[in-house]
C-alpha atoms as a PDB file:
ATOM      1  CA  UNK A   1     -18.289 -42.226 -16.734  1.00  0.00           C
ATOM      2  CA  UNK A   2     -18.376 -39.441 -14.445  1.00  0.00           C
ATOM      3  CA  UNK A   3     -15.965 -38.977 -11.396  1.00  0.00           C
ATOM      4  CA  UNK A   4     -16.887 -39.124  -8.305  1.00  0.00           C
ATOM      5  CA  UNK A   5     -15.584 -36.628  -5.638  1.00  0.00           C
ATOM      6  CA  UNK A   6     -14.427 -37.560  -2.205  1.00  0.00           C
ATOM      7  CA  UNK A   7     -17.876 -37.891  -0.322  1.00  0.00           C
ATOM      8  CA  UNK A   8     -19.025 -39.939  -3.098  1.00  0.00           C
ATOM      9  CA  UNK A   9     -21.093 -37.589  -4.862  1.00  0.00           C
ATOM     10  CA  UNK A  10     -21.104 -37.278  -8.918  1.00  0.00           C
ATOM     11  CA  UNK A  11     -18.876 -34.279 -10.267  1.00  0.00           C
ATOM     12  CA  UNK A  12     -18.176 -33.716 -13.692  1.00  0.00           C
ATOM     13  CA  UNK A  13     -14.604 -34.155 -14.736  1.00  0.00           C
ATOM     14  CA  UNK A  14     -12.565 -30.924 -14.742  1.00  0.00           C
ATOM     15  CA  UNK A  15     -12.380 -28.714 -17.964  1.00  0.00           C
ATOM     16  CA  UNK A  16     -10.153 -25.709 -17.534  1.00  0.00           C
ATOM     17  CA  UNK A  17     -11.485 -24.112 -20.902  1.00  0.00           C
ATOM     18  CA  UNK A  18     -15.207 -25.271 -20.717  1.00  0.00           C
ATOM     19  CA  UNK A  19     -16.994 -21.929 -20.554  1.00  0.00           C
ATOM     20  CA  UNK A  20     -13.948 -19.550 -20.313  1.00  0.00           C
ATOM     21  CA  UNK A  21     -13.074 -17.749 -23.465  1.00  0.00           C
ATOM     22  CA  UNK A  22     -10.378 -14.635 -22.397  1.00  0.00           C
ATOM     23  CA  UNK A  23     -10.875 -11.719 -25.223  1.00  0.00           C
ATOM     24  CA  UNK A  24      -8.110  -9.327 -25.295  1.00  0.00           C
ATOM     25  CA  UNK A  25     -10.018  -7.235 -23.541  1.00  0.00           C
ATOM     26  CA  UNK A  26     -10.141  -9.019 -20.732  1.00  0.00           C
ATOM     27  CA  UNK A  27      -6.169  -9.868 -21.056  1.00  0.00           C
ATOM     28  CA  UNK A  28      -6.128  -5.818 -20.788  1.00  0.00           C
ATOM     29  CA  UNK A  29      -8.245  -5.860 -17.533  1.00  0.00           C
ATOM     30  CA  UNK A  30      -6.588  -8.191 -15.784  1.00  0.00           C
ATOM     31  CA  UNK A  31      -3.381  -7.049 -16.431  1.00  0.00           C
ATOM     32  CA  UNK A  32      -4.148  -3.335 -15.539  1.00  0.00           C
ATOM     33  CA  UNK A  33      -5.400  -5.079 -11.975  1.00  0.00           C
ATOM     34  CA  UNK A  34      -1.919  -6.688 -11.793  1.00  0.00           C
ATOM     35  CA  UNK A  35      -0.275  -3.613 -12.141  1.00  0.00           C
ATOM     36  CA  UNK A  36      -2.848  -1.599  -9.886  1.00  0.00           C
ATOM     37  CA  UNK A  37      -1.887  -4.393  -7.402  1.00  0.00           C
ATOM     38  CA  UNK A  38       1.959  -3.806  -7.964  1.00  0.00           C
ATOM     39  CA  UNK A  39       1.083   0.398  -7.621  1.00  0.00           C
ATOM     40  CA  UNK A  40      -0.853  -0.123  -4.282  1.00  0.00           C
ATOM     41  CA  UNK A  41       1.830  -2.580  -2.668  1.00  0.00           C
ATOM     42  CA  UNK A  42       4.249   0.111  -3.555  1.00  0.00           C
ATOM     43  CA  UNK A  43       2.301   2.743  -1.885  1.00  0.00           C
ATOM     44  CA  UNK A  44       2.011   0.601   1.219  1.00  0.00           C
ATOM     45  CA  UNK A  45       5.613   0.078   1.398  1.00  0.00           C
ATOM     46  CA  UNK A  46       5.964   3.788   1.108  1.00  0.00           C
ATOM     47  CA  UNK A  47       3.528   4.550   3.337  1.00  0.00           C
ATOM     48  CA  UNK A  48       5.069   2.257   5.765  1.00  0.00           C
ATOM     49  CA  UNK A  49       8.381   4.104   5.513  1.00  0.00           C
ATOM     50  CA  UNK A  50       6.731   7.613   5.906  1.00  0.00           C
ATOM     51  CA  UNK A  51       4.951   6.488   9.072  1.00  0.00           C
ATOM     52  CA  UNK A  52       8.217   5.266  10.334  1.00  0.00           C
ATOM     53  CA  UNK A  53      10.173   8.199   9.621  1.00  0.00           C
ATOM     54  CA  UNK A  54       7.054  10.065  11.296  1.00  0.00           C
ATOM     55  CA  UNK A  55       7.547   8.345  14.692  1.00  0.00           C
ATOM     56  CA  UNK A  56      11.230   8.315  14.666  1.00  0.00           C
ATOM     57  CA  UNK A  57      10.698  12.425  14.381  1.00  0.00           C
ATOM     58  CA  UNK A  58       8.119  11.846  17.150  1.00  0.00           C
ATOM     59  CA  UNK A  59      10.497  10.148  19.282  1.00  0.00           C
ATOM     60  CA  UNK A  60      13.056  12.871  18.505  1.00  0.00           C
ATOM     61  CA  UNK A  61      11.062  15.669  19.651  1.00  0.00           C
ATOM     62  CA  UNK A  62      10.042  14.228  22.338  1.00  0.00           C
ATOM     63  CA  UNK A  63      13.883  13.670  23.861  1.00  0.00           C
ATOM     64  CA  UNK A  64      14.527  16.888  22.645  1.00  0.00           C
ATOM     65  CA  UNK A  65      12.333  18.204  25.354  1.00  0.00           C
ATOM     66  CA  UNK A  66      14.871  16.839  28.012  1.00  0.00           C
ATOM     67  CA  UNK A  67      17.697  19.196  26.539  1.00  0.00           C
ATOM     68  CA  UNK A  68      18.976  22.287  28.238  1.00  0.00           C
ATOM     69  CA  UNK A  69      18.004  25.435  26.339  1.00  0.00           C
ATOM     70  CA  UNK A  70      21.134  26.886  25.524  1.00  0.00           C
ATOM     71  CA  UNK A  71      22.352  22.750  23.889  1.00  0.00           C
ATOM     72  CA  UNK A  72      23.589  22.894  20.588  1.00  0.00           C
ATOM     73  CA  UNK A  73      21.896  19.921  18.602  1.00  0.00           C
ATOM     74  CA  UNK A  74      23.264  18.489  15.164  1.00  0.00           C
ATOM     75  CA  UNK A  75      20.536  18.596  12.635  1.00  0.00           C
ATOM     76  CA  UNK A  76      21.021  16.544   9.754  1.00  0.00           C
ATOM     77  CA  UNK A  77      20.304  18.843   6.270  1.00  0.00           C
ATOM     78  CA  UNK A  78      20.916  16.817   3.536  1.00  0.00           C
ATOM     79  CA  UNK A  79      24.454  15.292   4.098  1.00  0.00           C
ATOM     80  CA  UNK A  80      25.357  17.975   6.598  1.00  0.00           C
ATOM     81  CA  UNK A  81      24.786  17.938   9.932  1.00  0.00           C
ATOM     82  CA  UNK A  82      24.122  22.088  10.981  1.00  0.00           C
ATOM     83  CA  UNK A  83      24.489  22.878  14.832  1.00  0.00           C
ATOM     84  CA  UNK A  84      21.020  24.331  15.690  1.00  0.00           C
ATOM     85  CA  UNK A  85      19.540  24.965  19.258  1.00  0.00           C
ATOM     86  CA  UNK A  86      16.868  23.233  20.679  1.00  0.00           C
ATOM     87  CA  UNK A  87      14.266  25.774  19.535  1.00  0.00           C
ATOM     88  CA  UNK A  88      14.959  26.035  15.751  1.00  0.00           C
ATOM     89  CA  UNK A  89      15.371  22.114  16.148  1.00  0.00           C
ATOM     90  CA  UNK A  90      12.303  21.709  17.301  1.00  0.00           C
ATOM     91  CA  UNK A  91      10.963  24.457  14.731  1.00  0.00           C
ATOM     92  CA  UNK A  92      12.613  21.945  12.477  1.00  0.00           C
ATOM     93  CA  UNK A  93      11.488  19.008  13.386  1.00  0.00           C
ATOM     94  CA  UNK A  94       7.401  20.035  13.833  1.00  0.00           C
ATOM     95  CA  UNK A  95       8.161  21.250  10.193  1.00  0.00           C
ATOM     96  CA  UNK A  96       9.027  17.951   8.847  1.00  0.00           C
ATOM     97  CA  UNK A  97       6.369  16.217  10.916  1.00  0.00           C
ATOM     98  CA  UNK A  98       4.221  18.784   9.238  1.00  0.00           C
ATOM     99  CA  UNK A  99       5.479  17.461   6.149  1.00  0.00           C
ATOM    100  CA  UNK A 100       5.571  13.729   6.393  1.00  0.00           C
ATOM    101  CA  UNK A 101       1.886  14.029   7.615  1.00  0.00           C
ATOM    102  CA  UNK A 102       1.097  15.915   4.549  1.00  0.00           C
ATOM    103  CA  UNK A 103       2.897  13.195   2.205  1.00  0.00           C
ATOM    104  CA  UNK A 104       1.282  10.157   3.980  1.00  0.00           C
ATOM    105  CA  UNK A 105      -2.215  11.525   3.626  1.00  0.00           C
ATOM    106  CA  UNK A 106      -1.550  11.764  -0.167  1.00  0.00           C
ATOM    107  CA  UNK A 107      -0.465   8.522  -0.032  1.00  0.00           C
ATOM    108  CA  UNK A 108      -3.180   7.262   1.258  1.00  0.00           C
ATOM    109  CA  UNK A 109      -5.302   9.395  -0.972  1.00  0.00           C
ATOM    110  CA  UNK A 110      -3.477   7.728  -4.236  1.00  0.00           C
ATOM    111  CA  UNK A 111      -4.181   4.015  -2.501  1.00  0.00           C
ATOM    112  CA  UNK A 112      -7.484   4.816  -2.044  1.00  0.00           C
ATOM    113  CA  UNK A 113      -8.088   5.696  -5.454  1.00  0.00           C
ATOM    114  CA  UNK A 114      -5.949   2.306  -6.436  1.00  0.00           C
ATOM    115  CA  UNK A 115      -8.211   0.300  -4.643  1.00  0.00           C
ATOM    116  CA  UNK A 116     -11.684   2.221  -5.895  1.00  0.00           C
ATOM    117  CA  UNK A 117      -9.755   1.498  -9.729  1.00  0.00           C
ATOM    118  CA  UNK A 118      -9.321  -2.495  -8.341  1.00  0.00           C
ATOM    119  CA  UNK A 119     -12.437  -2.281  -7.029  1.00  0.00           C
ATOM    120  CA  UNK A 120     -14.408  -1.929 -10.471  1.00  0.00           C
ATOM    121  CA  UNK A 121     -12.197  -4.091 -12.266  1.00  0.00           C
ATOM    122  CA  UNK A 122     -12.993  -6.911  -9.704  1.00  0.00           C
ATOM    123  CA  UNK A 123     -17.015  -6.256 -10.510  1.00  0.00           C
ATOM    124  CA  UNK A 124     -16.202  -6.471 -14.249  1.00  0.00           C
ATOM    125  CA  UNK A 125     -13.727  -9.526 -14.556  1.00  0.00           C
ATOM    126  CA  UNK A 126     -15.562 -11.425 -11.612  1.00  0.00           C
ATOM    127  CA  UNK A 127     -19.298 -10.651 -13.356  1.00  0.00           C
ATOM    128  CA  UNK A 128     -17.661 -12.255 -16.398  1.00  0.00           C
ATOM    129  CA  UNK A 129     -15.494 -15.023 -14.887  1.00  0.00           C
ATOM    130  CA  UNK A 130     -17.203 -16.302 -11.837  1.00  0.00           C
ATOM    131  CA  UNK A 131     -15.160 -18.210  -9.852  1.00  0.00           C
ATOM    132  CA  UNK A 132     -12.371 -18.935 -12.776  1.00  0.00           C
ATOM    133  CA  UNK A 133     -10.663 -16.253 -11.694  1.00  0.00           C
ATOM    134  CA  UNK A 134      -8.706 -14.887  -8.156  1.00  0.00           C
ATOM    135  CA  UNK A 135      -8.516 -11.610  -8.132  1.00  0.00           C
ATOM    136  CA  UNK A 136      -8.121 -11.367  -3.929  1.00  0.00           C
ATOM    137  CA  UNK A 137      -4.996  -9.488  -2.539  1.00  0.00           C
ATOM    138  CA  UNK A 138      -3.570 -10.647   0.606  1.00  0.00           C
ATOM    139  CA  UNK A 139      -4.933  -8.184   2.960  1.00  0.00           C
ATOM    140  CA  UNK A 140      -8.715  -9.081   2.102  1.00  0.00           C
ATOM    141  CA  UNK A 141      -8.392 -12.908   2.653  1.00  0.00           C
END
């Protein structure tokens, strides 16, 4: 007897393993897109931090400006704070804007190249699994 679904209509009962067979290949795939997943959350996270660390040296510069010239400014080095004046602080600080722009764009170069890896899994694993498998992240639902 076949079940019927909610607007009446004939479905055939539910078999989990009726035309899925998982090789260990495919084990392999889908865990290397469960780690690619784990890599490009990380790099968002990271990412994410940079860009705040970015504006927070954006909003830094930008009250700098107020200063007097001749102010002497603590600059944090490491776990030292150096007395600098506003012009090597805001040498300084353009420097490591400079830098965290740099580090972000690699970032973002290294997620991209995450997702085109995730991206060609996906074709492979979905091609062979239909709709038996999820493979969707968060961000593209």
């Amino acid at each position: 007897m076949a079940a019927t679904g909610s607007k009446g209509g004939l479905k055939p009962p539910f078999n989990s393993d009726s035309d899925v067979h998982i090789t260990y290949e495919d084990q392999q795939k889908i865990n290397r897109f469960a780690r690619l997943n784990a890599k490009l959350e990380d790099y968002k996270d990271e990412i994410k931090s940079r860009e705040n660390d970015l504006q927070s040296i954006e909003e830094a510069s930008e009250e700098i400006e107020l200063f007097d010239d001749d102010e002497q400014i603590p600059y944090l080095v490491g776990e030292v704070f150096i007395y600098q004046n506003v012009e090597n602080t805001q040498s300084s600080l353009a420097e490591a804007k400079k830098n965290l722009e740099n580090e972000i764009k690699e970032l973002k170069d290294k997620a991209s190249g995450v997702k085109d890896m995730m991206a060609e899994l996906k074709i492979c694993l979905y091609g062979k699994f239909g709709n038996h498998i999820h493979l969707e992240t968060d961000d593209e639902e």
